[in-house]
N, C-alpha and C. Protein backbone atom coordinates (compact mmCIF):
# COMPACT_ATOMS: atom_id res chain seq x y z
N UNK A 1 29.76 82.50 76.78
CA UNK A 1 30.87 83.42 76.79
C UNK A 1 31.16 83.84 78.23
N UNK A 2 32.43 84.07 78.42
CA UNK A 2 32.89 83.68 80.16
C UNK A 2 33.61 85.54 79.63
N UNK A 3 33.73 86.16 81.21
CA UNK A 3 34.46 87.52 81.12
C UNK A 3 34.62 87.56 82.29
N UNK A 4 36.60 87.59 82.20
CA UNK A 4 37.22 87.83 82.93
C UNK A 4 37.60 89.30 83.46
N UNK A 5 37.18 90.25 84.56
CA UNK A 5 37.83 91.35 84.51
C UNK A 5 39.18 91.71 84.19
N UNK A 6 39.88 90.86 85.17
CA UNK A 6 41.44 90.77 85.04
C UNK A 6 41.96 90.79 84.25
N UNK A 7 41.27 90.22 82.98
CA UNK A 7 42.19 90.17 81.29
C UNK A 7 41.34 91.07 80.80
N UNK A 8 40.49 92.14 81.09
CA UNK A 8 39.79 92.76 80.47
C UNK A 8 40.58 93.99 80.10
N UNK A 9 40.70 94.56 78.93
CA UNK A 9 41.93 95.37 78.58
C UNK A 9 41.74 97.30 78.98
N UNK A 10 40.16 97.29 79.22
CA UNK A 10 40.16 98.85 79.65
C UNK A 10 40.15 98.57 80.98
N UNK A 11 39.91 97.69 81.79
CA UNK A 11 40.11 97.65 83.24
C UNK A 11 41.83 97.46 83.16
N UNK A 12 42.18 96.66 82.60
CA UNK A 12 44.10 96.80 82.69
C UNK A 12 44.51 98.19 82.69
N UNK A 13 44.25 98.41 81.68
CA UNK A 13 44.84 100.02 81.23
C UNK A 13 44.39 100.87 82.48
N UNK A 14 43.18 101.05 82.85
CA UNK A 14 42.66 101.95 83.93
C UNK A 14 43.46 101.97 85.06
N UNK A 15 43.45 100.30 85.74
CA UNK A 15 44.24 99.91 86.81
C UNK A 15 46.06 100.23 86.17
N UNK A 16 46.44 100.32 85.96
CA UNK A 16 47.61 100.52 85.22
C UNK A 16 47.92 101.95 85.43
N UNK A 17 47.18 103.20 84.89
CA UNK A 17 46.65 104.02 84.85
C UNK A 17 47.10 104.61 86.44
N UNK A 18 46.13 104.22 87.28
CA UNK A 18 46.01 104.72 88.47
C UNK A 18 47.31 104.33 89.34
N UNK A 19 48.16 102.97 88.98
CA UNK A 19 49.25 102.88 89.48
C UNK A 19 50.20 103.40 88.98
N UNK A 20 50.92 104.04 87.87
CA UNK A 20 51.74 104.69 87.83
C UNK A 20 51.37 106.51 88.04
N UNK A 21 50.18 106.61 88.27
CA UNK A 21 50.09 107.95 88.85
C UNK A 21 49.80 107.94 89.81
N UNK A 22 49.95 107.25 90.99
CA UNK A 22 50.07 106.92 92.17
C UNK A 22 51.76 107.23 92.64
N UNK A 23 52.13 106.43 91.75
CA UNK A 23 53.44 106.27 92.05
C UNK A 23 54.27 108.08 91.60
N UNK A 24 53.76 109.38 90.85
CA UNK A 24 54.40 109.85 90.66
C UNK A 24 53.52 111.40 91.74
N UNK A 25 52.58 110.81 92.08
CA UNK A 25 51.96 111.39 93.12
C UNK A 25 52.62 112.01 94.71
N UNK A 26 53.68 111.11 95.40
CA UNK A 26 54.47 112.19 96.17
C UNK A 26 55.45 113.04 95.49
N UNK A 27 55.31 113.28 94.18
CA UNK A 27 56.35 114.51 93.88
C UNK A 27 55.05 116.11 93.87
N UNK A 28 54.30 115.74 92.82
CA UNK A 28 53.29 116.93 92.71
C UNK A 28 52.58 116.81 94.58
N UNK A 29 51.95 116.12 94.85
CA UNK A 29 50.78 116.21 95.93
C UNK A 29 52.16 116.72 97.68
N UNK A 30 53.02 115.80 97.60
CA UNK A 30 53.33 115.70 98.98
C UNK A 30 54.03 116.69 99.23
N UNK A 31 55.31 116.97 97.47
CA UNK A 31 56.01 117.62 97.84
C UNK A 31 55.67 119.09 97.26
N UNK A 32 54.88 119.55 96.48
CA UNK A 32 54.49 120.95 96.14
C UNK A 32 52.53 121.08 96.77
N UNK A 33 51.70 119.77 97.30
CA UNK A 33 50.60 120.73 97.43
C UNK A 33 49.40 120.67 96.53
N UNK A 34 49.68 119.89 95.23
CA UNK A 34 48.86 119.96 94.18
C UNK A 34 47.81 119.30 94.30
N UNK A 35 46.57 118.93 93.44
CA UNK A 35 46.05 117.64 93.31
C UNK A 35 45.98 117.13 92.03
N UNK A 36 45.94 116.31 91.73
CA UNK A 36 45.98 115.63 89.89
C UNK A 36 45.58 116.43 89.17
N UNK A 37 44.00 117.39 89.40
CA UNK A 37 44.05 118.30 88.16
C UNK A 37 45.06 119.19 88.10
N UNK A 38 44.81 119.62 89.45
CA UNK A 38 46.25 120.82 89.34
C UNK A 38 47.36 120.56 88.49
N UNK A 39 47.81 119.09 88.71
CA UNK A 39 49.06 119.24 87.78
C UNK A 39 48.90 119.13 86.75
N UNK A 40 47.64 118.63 86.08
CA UNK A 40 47.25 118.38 84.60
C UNK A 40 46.93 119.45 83.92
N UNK A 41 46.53 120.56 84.63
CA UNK A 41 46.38 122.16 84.07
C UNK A 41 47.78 122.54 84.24
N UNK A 42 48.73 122.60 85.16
CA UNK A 42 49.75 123.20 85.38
C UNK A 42 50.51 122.50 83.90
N UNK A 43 50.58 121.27 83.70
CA UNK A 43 51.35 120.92 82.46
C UNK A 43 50.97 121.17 81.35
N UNK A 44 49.64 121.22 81.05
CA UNK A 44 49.38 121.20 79.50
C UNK A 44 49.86 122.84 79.67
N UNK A 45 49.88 124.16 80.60
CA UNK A 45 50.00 124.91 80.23
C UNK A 45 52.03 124.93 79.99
N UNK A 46 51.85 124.43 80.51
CA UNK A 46 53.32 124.34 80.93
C UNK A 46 54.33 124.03 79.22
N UNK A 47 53.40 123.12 78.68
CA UNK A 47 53.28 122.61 77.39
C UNK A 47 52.60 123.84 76.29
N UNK A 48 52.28 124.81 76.63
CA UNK A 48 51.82 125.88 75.71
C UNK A 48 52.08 127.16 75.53
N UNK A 49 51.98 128.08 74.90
CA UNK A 49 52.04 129.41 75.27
C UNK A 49 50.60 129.71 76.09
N UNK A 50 49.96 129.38 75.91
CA UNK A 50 48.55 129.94 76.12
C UNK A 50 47.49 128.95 75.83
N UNK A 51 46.12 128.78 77.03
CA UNK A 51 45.17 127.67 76.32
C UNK A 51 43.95 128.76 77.02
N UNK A 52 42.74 128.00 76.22
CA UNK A 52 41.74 128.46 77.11
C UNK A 52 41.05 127.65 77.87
N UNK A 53 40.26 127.34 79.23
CA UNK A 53 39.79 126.07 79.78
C UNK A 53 39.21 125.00 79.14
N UNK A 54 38.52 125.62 77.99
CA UNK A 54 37.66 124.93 77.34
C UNK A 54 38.61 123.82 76.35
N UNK A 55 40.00 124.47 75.91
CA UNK A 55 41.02 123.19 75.04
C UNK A 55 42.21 122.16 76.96
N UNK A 56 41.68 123.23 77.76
CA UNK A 56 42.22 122.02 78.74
C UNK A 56 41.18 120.78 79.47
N UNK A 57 40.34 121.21 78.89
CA UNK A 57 38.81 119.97 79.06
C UNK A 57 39.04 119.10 77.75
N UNK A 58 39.63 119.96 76.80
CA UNK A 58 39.32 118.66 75.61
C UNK A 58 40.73 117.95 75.97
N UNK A 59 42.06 118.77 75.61
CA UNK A 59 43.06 117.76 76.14
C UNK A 59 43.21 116.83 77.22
N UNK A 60 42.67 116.97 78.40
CA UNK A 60 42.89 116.33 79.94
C UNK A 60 41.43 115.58 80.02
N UNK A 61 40.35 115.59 79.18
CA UNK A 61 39.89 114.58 79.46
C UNK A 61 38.91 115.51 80.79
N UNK A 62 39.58 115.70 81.81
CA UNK A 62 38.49 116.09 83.28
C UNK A 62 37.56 117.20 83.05
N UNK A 63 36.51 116.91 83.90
CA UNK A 63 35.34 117.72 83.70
C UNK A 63 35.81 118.95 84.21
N UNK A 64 35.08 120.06 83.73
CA UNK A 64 35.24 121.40 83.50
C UNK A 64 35.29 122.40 84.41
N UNK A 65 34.46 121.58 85.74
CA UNK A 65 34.80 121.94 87.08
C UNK A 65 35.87 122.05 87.72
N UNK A 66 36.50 120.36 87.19
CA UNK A 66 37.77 120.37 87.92
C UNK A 66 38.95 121.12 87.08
N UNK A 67 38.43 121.65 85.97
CA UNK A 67 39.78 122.48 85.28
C UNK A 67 39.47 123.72 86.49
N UNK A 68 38.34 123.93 85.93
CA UNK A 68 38.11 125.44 86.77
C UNK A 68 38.45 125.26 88.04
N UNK A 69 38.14 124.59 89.20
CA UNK A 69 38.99 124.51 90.14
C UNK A 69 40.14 124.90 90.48
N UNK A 70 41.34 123.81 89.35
CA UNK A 70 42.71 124.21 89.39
C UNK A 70 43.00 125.23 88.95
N UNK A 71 42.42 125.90 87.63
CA UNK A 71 42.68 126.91 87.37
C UNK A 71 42.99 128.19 88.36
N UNK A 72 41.67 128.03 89.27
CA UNK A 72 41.28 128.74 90.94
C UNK A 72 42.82 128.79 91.54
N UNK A 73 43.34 127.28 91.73
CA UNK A 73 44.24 127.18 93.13
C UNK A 73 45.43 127.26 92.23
N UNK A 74 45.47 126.88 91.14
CA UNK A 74 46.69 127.67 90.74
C UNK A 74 47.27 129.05 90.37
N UNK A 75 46.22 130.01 90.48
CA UNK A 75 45.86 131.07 90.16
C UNK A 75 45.93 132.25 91.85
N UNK A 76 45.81 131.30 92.98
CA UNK A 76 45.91 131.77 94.04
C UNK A 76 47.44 131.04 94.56
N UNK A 77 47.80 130.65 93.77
CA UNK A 77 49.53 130.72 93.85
C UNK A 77 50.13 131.86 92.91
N UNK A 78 49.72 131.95 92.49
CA UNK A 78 50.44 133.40 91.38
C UNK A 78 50.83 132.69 90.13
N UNK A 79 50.75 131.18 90.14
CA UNK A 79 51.36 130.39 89.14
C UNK A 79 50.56 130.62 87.65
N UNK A 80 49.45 130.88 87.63
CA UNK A 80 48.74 131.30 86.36
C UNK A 80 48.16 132.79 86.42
N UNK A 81 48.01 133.43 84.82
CA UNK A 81 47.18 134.54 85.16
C UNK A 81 46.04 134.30 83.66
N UNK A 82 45.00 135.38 84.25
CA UNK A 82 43.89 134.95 82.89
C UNK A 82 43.99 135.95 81.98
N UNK A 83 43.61 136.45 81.19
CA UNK A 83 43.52 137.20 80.30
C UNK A 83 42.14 136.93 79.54
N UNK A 84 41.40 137.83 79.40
CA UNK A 84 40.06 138.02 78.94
C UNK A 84 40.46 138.52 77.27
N UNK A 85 39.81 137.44 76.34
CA UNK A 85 39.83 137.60 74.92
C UNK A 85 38.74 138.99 74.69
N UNK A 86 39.68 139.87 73.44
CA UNK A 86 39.26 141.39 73.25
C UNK A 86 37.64 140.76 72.18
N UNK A 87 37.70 139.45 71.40
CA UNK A 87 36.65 139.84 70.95
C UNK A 87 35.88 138.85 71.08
N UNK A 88 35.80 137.90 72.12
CA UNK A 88 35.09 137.51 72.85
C UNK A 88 34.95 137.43 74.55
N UNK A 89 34.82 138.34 74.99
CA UNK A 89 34.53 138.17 77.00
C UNK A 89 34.10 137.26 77.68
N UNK A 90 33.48 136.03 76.54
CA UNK A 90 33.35 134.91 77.96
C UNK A 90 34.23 134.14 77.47
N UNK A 91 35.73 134.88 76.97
CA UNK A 91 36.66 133.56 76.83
C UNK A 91 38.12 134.44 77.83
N UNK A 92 38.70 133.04 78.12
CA UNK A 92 39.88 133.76 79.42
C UNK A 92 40.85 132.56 78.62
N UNK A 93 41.98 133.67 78.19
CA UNK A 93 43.60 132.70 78.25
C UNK A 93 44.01 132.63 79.08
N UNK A 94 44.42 131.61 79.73
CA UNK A 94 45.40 130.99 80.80
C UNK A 94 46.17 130.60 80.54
N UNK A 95 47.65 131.35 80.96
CA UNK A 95 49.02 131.57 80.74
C UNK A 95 50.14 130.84 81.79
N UNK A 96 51.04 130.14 81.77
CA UNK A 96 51.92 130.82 83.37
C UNK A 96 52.60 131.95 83.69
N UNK A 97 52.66 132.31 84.74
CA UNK A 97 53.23 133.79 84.70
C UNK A 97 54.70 133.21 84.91
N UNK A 98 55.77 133.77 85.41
CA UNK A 98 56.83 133.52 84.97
C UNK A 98 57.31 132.70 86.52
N UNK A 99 56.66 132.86 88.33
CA UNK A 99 56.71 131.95 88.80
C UNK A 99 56.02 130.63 88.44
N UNK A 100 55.39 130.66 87.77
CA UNK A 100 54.32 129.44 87.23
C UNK A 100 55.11 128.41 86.16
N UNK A 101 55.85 129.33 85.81
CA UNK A 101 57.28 128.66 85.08
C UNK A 101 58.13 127.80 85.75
N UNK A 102 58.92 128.52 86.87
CA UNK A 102 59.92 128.22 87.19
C UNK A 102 59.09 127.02 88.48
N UNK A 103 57.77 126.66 88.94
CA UNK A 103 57.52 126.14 89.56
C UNK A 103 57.31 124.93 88.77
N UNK A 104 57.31 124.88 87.55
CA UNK A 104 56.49 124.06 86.35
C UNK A 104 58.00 123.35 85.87
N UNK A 105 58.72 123.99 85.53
CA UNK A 105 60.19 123.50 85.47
C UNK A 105 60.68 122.49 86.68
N UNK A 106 60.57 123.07 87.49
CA UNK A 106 61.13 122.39 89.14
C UNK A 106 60.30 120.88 89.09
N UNK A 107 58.99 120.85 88.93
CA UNK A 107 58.33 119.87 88.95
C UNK A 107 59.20 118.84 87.75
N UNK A 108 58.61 119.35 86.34
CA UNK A 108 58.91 118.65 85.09
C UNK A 108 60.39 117.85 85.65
N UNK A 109 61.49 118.87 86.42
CA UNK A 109 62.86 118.05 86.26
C UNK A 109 62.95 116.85 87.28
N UNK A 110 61.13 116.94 88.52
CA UNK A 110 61.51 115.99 89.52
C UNK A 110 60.52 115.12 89.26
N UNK A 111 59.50 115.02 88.16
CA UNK A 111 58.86 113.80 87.44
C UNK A 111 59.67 113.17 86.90
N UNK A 112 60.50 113.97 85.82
CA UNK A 112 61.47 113.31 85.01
C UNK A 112 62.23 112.28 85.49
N UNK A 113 63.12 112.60 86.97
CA UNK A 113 63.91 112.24 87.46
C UNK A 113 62.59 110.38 88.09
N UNK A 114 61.90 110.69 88.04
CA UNK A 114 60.84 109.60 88.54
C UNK A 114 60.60 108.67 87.79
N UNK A 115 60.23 109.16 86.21
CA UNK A 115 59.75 108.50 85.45
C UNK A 115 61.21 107.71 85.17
N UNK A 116 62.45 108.07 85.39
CA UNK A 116 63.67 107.17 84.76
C UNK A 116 63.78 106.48 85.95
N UNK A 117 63.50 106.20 87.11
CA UNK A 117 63.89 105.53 88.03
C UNK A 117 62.38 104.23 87.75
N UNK A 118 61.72 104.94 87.51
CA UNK A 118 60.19 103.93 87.09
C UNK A 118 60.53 102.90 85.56
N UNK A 119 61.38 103.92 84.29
CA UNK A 119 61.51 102.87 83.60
C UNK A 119 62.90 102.29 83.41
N UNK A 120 63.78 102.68 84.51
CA UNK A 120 65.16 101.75 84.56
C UNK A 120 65.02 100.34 84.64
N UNK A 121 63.81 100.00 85.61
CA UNK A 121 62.91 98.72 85.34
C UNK A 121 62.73 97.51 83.75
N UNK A 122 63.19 98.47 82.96
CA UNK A 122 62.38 97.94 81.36
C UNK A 122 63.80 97.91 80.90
N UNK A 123 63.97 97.10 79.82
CA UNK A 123 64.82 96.98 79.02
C UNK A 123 64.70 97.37 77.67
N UNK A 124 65.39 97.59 76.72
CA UNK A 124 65.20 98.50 75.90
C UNK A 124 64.41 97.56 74.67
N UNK A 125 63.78 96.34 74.60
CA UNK A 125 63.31 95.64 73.83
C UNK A 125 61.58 95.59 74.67
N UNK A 126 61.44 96.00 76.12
CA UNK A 126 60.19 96.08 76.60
C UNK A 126 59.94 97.50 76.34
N UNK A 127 61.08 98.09 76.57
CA UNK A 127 60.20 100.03 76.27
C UNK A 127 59.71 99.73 74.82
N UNK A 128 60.73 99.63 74.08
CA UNK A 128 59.86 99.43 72.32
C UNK A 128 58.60 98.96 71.97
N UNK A 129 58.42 98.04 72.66
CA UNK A 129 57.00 96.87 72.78
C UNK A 129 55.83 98.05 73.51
N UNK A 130 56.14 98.64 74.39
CA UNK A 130 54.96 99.34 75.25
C UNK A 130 54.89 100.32 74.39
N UNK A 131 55.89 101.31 74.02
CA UNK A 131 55.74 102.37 73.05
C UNK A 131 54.74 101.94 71.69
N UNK A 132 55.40 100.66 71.32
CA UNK A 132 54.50 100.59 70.24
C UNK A 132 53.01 100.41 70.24
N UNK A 133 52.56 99.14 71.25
CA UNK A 133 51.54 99.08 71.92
C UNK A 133 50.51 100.17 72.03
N UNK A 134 51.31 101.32 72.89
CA UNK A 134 50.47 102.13 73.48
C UNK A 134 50.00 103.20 72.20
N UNK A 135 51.39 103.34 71.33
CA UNK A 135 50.90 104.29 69.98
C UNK A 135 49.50 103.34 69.02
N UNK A 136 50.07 102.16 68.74
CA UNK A 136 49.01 101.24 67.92
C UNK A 136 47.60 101.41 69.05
N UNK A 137 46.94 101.34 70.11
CA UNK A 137 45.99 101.58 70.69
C UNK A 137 45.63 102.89 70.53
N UNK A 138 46.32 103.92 70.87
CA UNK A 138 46.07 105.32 70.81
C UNK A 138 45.13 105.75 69.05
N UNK A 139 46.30 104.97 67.94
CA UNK A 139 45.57 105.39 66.73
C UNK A 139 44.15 104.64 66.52
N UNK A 140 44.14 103.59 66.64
CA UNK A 140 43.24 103.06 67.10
C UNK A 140 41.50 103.25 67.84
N UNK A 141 42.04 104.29 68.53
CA UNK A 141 40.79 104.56 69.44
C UNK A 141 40.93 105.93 69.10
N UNK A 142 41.54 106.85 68.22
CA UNK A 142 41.48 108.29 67.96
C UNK A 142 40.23 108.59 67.17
């Protein structure tokens, strides 16, 4: 039995992975400052009313440091605030405050604007194929 990395399908995906978040990397990093967790806390909250670190470790996948980290540097932007749960104290909601919004908006409309210039590339019979792909893998490995 012969193994090729190159056709190997979690090294595809990974490498895959790292190039299109490469590619959307001078909007968060160059032009606001961030680093990947940062924006991965900044969105899922961005995506919520309210989480606590512990459901942005299960959603994002990154270790708990690096939530807490961003949590830190986004938090010394004014962009998040915590809130300490009344009936448990070692739990903190993390919110955006309402610049944390409008900084979270600004971003979302200049990814957006990225991600359509990234899939103007595809035709509407390859987006279908990857969509499906990527949902059939996703259930798959859930």
């Amino acid at each position: 039995m012969t193994f090729d990395l190159e056709t190997f399908l979690p090294y595809r995906l990974d490498r895959i992975s790292e190039a299109v978040s490469r590619h959307f990397q001078p909007v968060y990093r160059d032009q606001h400052g961030m680093t990947r967790p940062e924006w991965k806390v900044l969105a899922h909250l961005g995506e919520a009313d309210t989480l606590t670190a512990r459901e942005i470790v299960r959603r994002t996948g990154l270790h708990k440091t690096k939530v807490s980290r961003a949590v830190s540097a986004l938090e010394a932007r004014r962009w998040l605030d915590r809130n300490r749960d009344e009936a448990d104290r070692r739990i903190e909601h993390l919110a955006l405050t309402a610049r944390g919004r409008i900084e979270y908006d600004k971003l979302v409309s200049l990814l957006k604007a990225r991600e359509e210039e990234l899939l103007r590339r595809l035709d509407d019979h390859q987006m279908r194929t990857i969509a499906d792909a990527l949902s059939l893998l996703e259930k798959m490995t859930a």
